[in-house]
Protein backbone atom coordinates (compact mmCIF):
# COMPACT_ATOMS: atom_id res chain seq x y z
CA UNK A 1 -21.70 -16.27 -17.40
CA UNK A 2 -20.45 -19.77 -17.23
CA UNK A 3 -16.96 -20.47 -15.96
CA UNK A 4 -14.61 -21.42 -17.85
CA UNK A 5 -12.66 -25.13 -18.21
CA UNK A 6 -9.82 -24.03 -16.45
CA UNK A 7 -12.32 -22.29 -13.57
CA UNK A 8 -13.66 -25.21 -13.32
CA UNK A 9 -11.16 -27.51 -12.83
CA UNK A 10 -9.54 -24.52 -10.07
CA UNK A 11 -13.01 -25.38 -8.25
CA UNK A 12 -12.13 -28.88 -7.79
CA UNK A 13 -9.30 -28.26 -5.76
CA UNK A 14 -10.87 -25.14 -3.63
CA UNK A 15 -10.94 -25.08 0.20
CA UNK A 16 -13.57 -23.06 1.69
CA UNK A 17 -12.48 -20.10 4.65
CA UNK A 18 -14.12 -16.77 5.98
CA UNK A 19 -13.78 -13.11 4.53
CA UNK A 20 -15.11 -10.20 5.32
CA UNK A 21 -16.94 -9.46 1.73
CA UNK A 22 -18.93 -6.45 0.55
CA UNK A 23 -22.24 -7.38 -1.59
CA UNK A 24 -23.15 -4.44 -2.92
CA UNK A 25 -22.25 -0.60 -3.30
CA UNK A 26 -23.08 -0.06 0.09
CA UNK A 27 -19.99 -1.25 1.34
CA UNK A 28 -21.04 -2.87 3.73
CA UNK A 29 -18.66 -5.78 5.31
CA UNK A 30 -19.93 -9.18 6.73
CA UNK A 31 -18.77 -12.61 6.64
CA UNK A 32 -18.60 -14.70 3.73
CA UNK A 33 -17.36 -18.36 2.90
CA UNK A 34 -14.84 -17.84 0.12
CA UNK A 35 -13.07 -20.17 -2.19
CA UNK A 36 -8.99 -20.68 -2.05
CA UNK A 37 -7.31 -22.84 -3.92
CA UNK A 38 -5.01 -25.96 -2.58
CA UNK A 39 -1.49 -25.53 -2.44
CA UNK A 40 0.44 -25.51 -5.31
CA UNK A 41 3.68 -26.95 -5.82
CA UNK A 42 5.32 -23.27 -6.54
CA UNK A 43 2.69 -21.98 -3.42
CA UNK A 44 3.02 -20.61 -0.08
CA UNK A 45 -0.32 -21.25 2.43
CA UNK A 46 -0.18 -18.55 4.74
CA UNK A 47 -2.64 -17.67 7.92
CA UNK A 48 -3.40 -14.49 7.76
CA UNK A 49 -3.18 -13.15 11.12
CA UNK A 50 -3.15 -8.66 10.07
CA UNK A 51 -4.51 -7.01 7.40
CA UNK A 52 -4.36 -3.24 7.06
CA UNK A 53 -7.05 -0.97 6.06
CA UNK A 54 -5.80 1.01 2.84
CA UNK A 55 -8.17 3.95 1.60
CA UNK A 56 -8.03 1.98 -1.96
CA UNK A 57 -10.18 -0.37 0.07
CA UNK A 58 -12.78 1.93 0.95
CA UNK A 59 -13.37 3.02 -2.78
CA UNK A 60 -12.95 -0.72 -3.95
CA UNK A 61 -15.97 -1.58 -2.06
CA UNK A 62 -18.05 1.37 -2.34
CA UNK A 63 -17.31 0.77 -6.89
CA UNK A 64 -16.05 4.51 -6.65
CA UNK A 65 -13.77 3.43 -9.57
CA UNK A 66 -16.69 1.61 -11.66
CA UNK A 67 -14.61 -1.77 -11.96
CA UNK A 68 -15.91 -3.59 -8.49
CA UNK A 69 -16.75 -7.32 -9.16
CA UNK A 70 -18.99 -8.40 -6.23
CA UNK A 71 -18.57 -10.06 -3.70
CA UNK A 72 -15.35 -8.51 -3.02
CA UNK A 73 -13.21 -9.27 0.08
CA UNK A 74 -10.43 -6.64 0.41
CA UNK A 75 -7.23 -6.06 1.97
CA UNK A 76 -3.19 -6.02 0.48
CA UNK A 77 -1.42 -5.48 3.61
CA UNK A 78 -1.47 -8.92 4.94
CA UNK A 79 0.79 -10.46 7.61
CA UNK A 80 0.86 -13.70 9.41
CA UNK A 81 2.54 -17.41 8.94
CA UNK A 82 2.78 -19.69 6.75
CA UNK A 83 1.63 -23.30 7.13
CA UNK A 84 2.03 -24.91 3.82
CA UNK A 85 4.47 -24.70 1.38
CA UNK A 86 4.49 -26.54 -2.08
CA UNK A 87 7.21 -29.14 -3.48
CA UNK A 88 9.14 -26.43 -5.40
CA UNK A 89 8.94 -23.76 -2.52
CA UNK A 90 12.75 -22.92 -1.95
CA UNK A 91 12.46 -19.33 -0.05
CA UNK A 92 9.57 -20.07 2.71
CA UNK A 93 9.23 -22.57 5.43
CA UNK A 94 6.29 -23.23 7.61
CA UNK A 95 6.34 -21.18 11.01
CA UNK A 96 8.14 -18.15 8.89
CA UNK A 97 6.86 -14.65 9.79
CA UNK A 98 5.53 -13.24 5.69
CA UNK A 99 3.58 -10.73 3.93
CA UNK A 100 1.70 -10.16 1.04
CA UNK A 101 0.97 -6.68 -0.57
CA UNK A 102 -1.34 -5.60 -3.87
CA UNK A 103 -0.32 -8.07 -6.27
CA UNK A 104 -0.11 -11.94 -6.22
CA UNK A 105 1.40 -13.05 -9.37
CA UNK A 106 1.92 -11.92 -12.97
CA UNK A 107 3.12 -13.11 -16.21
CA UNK A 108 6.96 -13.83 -14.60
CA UNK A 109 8.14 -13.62 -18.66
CA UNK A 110 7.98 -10.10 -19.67
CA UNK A 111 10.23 -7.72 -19.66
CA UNK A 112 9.29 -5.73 -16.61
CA UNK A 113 8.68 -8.70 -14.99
CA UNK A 114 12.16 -10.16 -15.47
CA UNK A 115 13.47 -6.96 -14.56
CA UNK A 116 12.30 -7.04 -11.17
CA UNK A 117 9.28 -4.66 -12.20
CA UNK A 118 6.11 -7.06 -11.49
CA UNK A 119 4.07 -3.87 -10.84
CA UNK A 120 4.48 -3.01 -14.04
CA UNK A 121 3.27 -6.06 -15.53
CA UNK A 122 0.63 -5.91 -18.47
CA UNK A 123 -0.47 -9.56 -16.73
CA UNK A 124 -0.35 -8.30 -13.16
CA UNK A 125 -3.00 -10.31 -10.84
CA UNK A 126 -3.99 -7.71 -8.22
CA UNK A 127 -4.51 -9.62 -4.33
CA UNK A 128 -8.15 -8.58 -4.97
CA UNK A 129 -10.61 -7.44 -7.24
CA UNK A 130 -8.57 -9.13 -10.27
CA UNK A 131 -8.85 -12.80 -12.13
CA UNK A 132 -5.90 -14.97 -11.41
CA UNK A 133 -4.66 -17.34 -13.79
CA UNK A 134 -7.23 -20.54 -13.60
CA UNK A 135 -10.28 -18.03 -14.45
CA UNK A 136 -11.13 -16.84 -10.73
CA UNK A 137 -11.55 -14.05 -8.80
CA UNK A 138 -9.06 -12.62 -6.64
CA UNK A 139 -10.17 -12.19 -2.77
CA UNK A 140 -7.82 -10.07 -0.31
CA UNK A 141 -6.55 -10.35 3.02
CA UNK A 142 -9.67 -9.43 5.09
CA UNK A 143 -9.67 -13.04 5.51
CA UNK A 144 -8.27 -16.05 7.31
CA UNK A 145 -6.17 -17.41 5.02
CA UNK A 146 -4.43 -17.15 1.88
CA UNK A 147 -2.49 -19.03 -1.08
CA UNK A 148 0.11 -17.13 -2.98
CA UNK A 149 3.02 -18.15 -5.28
CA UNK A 150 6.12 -17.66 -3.44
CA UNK A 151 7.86 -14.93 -5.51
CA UNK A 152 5.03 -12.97 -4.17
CA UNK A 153 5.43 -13.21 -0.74
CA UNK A 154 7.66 -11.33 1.26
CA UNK A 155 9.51 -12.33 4.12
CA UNK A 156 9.36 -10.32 7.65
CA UNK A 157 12.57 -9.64 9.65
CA UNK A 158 12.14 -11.27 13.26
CA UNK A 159 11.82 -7.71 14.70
CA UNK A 160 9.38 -6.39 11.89
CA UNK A 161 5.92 -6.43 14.08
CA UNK A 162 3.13 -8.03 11.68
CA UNK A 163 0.65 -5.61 12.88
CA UNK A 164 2.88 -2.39 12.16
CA UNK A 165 4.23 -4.46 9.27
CA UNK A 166 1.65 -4.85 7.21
CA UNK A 167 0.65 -1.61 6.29
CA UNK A 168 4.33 -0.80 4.87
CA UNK A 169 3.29 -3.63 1.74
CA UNK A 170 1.26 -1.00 0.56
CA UNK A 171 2.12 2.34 2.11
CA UNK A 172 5.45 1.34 2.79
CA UNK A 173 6.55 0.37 -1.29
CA UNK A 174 4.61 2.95 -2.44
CA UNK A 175 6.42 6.02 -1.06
CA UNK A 176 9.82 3.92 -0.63
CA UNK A 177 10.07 3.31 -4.44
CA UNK A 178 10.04 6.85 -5.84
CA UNK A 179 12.01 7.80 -3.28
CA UNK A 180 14.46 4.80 -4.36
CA UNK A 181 14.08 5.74 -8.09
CA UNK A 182 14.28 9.15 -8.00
CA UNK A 183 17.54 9.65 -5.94
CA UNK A 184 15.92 10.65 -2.55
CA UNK A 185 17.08 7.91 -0.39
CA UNK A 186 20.61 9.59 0.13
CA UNK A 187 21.83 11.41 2.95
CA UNK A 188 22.03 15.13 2.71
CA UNK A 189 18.86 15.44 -0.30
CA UNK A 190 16.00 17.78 1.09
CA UNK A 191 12.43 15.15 0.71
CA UNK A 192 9.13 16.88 0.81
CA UNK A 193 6.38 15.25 1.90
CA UNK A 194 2.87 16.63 1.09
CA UNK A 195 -0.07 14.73 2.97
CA UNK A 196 0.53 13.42 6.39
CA UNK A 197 -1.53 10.54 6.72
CA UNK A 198 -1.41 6.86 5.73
CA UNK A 199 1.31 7.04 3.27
CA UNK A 200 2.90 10.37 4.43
CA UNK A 201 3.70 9.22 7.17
CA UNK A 202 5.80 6.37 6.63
CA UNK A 203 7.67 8.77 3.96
CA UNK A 204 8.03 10.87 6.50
CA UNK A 205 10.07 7.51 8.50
CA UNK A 206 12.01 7.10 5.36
CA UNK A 207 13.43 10.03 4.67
CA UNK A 208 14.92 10.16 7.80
CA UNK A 209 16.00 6.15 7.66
CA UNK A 210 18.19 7.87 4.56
CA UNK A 211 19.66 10.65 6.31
CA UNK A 212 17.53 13.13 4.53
CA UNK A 213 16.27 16.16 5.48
CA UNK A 214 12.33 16.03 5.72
CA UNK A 215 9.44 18.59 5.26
CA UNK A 216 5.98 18.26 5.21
CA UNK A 217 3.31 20.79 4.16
CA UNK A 218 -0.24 20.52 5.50
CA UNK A 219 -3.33 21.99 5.12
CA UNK A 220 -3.95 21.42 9.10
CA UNK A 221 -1.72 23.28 11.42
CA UNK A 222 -2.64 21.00 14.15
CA UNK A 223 -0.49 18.50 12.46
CA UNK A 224 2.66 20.06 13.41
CA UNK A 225 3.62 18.66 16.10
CA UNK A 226 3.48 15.59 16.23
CA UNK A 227 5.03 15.83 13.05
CA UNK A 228 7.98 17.39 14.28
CA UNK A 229 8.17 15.11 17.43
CA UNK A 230 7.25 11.93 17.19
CA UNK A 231 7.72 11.52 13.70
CA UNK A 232 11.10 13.44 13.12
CA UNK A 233 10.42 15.58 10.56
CA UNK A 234 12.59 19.06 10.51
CA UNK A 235 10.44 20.92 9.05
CA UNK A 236 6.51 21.61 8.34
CA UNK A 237 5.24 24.02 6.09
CA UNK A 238 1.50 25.16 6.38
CA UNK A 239 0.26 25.71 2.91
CA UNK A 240 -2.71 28.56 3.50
CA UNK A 241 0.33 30.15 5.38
CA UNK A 242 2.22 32.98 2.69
CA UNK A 243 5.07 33.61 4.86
CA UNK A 244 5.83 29.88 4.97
CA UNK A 245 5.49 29.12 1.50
CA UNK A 246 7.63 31.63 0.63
CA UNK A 247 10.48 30.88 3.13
CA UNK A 248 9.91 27.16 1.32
CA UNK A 249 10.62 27.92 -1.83
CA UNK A 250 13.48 26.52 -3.82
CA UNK A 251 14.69 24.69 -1.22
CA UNK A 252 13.15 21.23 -1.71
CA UNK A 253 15.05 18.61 -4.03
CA UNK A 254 12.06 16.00 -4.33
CA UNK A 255 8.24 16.30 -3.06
CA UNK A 256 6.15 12.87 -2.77
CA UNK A 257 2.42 14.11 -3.27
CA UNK A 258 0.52 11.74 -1.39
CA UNK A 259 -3.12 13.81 -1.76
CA UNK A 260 -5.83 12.40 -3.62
CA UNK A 261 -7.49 15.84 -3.72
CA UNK A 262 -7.36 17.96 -6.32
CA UNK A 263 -5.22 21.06 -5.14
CA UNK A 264 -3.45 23.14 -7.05
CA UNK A 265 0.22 22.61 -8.14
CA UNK A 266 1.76 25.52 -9.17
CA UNK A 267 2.84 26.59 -5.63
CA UNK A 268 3.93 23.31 -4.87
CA UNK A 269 6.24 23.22 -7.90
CA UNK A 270 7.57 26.78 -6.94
CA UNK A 271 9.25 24.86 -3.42
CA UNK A 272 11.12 22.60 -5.40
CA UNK A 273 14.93 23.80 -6.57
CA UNK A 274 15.84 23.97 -10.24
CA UNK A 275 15.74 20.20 -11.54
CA UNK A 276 13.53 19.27 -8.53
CA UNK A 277 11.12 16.47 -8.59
CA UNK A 278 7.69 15.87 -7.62
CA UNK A 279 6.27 12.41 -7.56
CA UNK A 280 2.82 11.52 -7.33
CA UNK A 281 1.11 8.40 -5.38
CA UNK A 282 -2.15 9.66 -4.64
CA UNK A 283 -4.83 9.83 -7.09
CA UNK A 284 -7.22 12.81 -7.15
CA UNK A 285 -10.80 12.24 -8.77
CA UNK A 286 -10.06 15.05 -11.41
CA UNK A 287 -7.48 15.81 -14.15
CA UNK A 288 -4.84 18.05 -12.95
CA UNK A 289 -4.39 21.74 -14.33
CA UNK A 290 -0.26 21.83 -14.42
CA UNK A 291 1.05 25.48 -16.10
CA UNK A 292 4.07 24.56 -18.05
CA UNK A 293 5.62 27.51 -17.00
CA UNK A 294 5.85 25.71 -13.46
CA UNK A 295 7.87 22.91 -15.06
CA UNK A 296 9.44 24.31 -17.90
CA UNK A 297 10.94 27.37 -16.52
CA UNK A 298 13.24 25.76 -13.98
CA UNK A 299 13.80 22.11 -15.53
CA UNK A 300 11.06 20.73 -12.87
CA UNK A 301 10.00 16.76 -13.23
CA UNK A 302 6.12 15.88 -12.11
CA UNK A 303 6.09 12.15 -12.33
CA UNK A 304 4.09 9.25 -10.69
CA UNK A 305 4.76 5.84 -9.09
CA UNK A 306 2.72 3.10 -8.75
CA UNK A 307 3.96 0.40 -5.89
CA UNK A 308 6.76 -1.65 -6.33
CA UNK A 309 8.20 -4.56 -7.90
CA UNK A 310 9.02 -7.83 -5.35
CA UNK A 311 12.71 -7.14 -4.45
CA UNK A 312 11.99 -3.57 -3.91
CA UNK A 313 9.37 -4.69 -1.23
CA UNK A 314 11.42 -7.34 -0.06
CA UNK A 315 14.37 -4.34 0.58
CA UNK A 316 12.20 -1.78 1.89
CA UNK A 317 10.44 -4.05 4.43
CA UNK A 318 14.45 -5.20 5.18
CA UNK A 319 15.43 -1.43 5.53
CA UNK A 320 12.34 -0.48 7.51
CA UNK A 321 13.42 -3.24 9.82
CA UNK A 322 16.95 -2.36 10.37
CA UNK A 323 15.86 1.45 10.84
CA UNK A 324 13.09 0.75 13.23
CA UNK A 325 10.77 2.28 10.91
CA UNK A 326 6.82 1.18 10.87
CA UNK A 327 3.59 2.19 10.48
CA UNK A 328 1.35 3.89 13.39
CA UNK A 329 -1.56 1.89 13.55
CA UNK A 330 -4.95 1.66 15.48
CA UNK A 331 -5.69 -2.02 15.98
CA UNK A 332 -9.43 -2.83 15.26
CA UNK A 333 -11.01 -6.07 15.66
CA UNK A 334 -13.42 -8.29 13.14
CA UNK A 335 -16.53 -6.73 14.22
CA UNK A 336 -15.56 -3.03 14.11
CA UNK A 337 -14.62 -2.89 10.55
CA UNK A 338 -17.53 -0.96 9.18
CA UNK A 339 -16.78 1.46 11.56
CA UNK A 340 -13.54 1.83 10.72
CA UNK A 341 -14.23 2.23 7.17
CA UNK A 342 -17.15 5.01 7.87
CA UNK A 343 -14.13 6.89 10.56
CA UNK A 344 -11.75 6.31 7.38
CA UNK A 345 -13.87 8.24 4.77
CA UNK A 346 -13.57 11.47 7.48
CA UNK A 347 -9.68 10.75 8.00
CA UNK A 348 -10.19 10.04 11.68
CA UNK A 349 -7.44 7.49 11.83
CA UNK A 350 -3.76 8.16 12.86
CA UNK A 351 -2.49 6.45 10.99
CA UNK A 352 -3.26 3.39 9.90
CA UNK A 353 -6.33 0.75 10.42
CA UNK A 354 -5.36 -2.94 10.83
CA UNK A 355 -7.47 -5.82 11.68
CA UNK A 356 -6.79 -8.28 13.73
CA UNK A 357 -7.48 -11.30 11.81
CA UNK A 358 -6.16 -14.01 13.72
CA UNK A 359 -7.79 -13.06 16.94
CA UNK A 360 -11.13 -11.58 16.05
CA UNK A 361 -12.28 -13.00 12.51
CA UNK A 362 -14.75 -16.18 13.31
CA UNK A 363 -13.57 -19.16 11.09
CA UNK A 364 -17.20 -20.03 10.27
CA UNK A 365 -19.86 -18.16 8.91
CA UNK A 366 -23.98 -18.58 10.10
């Protein structure tokens, strides 16, 4: 298909760098010389110095969700520094510590965009996998650089770590804003948390940054632990356990659902109290069998949430700061990312992948 005008003027003013780009279904990541565009006078140039590994990733490249343009260079948890900023750039200064999560513009007209809802966007630009305005395709932060419009980009706190950062502009929004929306970030409210990995969590962080109580349920009893030590929680709940499931019940104001299997939901409504919510963020391959009963009977909410709009990430990453809260992470270089991927599709990570981009990713390709 030929390009279009505006395409083709965009390629006029390209830059070449290195990302880490799949070719085919395989997956498969290797380096690639990809275009990015020059500074604009509303853009921020960044170096991209961490990128996390989100699961969304792993199906991205492998075209588990049938919409995979290839080559596709992944990654929207990026961290590092920017070293260009354009003529109207009024937020960002070279040298200043910033991220940039899943989506890197959108209309900036509509009504959920002047709302503060860019997520939400029918025009949203996704970091990768999506076709920005001038006709090209968007490539993500498994790369060495990148050039965003500045209401995009958010800014790190001095004592936000970019490596434990950068996960939180995906995992981080994505549990913070139901939490936000659906009156869980108040002390005193009882948040469940179902899933403890990527994205649990960092809920699990959250809910005690707010002063809430926090429970997670699990599938693995092995889990406990370290879910009641080193990540806070008060309680866990082991869901093949009867006796614990039943001491649960009606006791839970709000459950975020972080699995993307398909499990039934019944029993997890029957923890929540009257009027309780449960929000979903994960995305299981199936349709979901809900019982009305389960909702009806008790004035129960099943909703979902889908990241965040820019302030909201701006104020969680703000919040996660002051609170001390970040993502666990494993560290992996350049070279090791296929085997983090193939570790990531059998959950061996605790609990977050992030590459180190700045000090592992060559600069040139062979």
């Amino acid at each position: 298909m030929a390009p279009t005008a505006a395409a083709a003027e965009a390629e006029k003013n390209q830059h070449a760098v290195v990302g880490l780009a799949a070719r085919y279904a395989s997956g498969h990541l290797s380096p690639l010389s990809i275009p990015r565009r020059s500074t604009g006078d509303d853009d921020v140039a960044i170096k991209i110095l961490y990128c996390g590994i989100c699961h969304s990733d792993l199906h991205s490249i492998k075209n588990e969700w049938n919409n995979t343009v290839y080559p596709i260079v992944p990654g929207h948890e990026i961290s590092g520094v920017v070293t260009e900023v354009g003529k109207n750039v009024t937020k960002f200064k070279a040298g200043d510590k910033v991220g940039v999560g899943c989506m890197v513009n959108s209309c900036q007209s509509c009504e959920s965009c002047n709302n503060g809802f860019e997520n939400h966007c029918p025009g949203i630009i996704l970091t990768y996998n999506s076709v920005d305005k001038d006709g090209t395709v968007t490539y993500g932060g498994y790369s060495s650089m990148v050039v965003v419009h500045e209401r995009f980009v958010v800014r790190f706190p001095e004592s936000m770590p970019l490596d434990r950062g950068a996960p939180l502009l995906c995992a981080g929004i994505t549990v913070y804003s139901p939490m936000k929306y659906h009156g869980l970030n108040v002390p005193g409210k009882h948040v469940g948390v179902l899933g403890l990995g990527g994205l649990g969590h960092v809920a699990v962080k959250f809910a005690k940054a707010f002063g809430a109580k926090g429970t997670v349920r699990s599938s693995a009893p092995g889990k406990e632990e370290e879910a009641l030590g080193r990540l806070g929680a008060d309680a866990f709940v082991v869901s093949k356990n009867a006796d614990e499931m039943r001491a649960a019940t009606g006791t839970i104001d709000g459950i975020i659902n972080t699995v993307s299997a398909n499990i039934p939901i019944a029993p997890l409504l029957g923890l929540l109290k009257p009027n309780g919510k449960m929000i979903l963020v994960g995305l299981p391959e199936k349709p979901m069998e809900i019982p009305p009963f389960a909702l009806v009977a008790t004035s129960k909410t099943l909703a979902g949430s889908c990241i965040g709009g820019m302030a909201d990430t701006q104020e969680m990453i703000d919040l996660a700061a002051k609170h001390g809260v970040a993502a666990d992470v494993e560290v992996v270089s350049a070279d090791d990312v296929n085997a983090a991927m193939e570790r990531l599709a059998r959950a061996d990570v605790r609990y977050r992948f992030v590459i180190d981009i700045g000090n592992t990713l060559k600069t040139t390709t062979v």
